[in-house]
C-alpha atoms as a PDB file:
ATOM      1  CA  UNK A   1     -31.286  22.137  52.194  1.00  0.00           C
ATOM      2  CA  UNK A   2     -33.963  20.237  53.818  1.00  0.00           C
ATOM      3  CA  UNK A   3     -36.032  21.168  50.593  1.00  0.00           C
ATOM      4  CA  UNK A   4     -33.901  18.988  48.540  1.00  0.00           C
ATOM      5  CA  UNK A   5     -33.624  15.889  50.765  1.00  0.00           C
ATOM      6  CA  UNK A   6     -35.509  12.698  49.510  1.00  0.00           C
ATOM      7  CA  UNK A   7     -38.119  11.895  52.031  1.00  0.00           C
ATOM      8  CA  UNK A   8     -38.060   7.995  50.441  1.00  0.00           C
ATOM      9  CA  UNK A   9     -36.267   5.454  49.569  1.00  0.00           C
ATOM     10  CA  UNK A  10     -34.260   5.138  46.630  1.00  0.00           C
ATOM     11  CA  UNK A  11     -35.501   1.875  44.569  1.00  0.00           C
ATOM     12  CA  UNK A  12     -33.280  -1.036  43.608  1.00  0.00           C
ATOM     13  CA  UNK A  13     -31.268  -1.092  40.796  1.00  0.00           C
ATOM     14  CA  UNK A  14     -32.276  -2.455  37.462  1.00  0.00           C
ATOM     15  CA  UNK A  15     -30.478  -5.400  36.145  1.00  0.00           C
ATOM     16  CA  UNK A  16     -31.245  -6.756  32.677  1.00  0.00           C
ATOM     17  CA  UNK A  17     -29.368  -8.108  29.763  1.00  0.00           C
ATOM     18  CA  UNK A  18     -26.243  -6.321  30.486  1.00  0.00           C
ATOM     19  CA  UNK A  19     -23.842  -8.282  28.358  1.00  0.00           C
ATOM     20  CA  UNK A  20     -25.404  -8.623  25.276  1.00  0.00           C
ATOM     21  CA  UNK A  21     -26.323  -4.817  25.630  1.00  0.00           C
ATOM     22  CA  UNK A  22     -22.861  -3.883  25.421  1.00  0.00           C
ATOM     23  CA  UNK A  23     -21.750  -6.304  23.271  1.00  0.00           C
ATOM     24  CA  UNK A  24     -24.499  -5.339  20.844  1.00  0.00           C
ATOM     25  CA  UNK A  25     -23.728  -1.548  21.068  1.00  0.00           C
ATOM     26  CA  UNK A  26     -20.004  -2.491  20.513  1.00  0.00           C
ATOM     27  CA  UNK A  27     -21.180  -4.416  17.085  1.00  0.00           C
ATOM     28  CA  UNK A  28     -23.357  -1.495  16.196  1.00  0.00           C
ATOM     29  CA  UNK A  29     -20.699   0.944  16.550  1.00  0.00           C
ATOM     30  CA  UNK A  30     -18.463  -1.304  14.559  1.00  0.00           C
ATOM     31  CA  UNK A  31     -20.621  -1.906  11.504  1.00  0.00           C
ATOM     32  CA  UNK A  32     -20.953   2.338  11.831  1.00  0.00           C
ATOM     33  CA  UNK A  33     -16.730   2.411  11.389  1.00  0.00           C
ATOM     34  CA  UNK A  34     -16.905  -0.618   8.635  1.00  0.00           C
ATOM     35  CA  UNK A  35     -20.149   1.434   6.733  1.00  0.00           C
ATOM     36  CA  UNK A  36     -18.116   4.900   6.661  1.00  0.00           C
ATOM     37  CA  UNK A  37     -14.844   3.819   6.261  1.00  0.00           C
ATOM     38  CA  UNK A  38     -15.061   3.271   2.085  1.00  0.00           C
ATOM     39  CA  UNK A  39     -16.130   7.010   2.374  1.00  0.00           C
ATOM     40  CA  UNK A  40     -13.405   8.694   4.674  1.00  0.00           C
ATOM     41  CA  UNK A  41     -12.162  11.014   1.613  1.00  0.00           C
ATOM     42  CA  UNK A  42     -15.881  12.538   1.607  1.00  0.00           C
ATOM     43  CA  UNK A  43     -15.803  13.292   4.752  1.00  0.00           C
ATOM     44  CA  UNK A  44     -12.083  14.472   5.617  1.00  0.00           C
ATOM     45  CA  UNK A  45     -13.036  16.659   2.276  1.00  0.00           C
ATOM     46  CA  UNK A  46     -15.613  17.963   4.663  1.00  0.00           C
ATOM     47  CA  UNK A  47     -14.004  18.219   7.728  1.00  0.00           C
ATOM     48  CA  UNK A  48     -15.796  15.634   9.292  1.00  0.00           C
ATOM     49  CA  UNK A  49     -13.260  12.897   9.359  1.00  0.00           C
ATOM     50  CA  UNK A  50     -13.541  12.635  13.297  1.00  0.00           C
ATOM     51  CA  UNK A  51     -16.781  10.667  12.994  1.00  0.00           C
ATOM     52  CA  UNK A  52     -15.201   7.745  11.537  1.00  0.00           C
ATOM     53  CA  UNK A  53     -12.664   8.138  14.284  1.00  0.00           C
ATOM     54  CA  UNK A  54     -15.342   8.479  16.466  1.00  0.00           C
ATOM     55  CA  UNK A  55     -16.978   5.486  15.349  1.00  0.00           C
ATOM     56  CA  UNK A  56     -13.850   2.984  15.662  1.00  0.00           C
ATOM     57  CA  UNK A  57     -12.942   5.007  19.189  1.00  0.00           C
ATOM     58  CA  UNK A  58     -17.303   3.712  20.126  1.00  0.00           C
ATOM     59  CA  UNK A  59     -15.955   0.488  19.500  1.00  0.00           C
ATOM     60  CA  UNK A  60     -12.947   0.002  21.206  1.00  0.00           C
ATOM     61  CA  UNK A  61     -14.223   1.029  24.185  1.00  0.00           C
ATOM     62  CA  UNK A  62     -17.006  -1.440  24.070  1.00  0.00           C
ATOM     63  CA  UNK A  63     -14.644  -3.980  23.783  1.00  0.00           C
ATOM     64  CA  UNK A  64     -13.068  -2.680  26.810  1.00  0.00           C
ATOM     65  CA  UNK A  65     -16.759  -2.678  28.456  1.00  0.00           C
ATOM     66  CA  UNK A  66     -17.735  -6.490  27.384  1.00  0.00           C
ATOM     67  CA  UNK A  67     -14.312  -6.795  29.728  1.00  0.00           C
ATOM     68  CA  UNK A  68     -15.372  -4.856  32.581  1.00  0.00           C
ATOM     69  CA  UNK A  69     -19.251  -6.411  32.274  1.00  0.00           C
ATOM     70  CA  UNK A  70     -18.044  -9.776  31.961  1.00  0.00           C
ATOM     71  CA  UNK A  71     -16.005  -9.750  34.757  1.00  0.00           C
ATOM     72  CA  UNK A  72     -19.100  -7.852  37.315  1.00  0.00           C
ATOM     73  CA  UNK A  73     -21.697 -10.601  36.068  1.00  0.00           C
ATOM     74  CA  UNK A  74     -19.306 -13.392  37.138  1.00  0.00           C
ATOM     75  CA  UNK A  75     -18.271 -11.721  40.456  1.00  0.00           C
ATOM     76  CA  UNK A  76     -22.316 -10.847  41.220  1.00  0.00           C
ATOM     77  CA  UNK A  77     -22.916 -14.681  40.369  1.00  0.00           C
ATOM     78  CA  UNK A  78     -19.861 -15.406  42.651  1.00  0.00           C
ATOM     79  CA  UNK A  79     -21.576 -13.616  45.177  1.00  0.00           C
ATOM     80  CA  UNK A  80     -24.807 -14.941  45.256  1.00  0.00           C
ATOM     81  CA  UNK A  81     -23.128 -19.065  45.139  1.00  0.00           C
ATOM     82  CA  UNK A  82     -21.416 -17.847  48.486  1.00  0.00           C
ATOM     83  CA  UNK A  83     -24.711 -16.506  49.931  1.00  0.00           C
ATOM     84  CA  UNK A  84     -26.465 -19.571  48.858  1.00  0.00           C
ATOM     85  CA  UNK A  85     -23.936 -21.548  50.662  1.00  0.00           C
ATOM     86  CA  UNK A  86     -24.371 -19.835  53.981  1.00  0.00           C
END
């Protein structure tokens, strides 16, 4: 097992744009629902129906992500005020 073990640190975390990230993939996979939605009798004539579905599912759980993101910016920024006050 000793093979396998890391002999260095793991490096910190990268923390960009989060938000708009998700709220921009959450738009994108909107716009894919809205674009392919006029055509859902092409594809369910094809059997592939389930990428609209697919689509829509994309966005609903981004909005469910600009939720959870939202909430871990504002506690990390909570966080850092009560550090700062210390």
């Amino acid at each position: 097992m000793t093979k396998w073990t890391p002999t260095h640190e793991a490096p910190e975390p990268l923390e960009g744009p989060v938000v708009p990230t998700i709220v921009g993939g959450t738009i994108l996979w909107f716009v894919l629902f809205l674009v392919q939605l006029p055509f859902y009798g092409w594809f369910d004539d094809h059997g592939h129906a389930w990428w609209v579905w697919t689509c829509l599912a994309g966005a609903g759980l981004g909005l469910i992500g600009i939720w959870y993101v939202r909430g871990r910016d504002a506690a990390i920024k909570r966080d850092a005020a009560a550090a700062a006050q210390e």
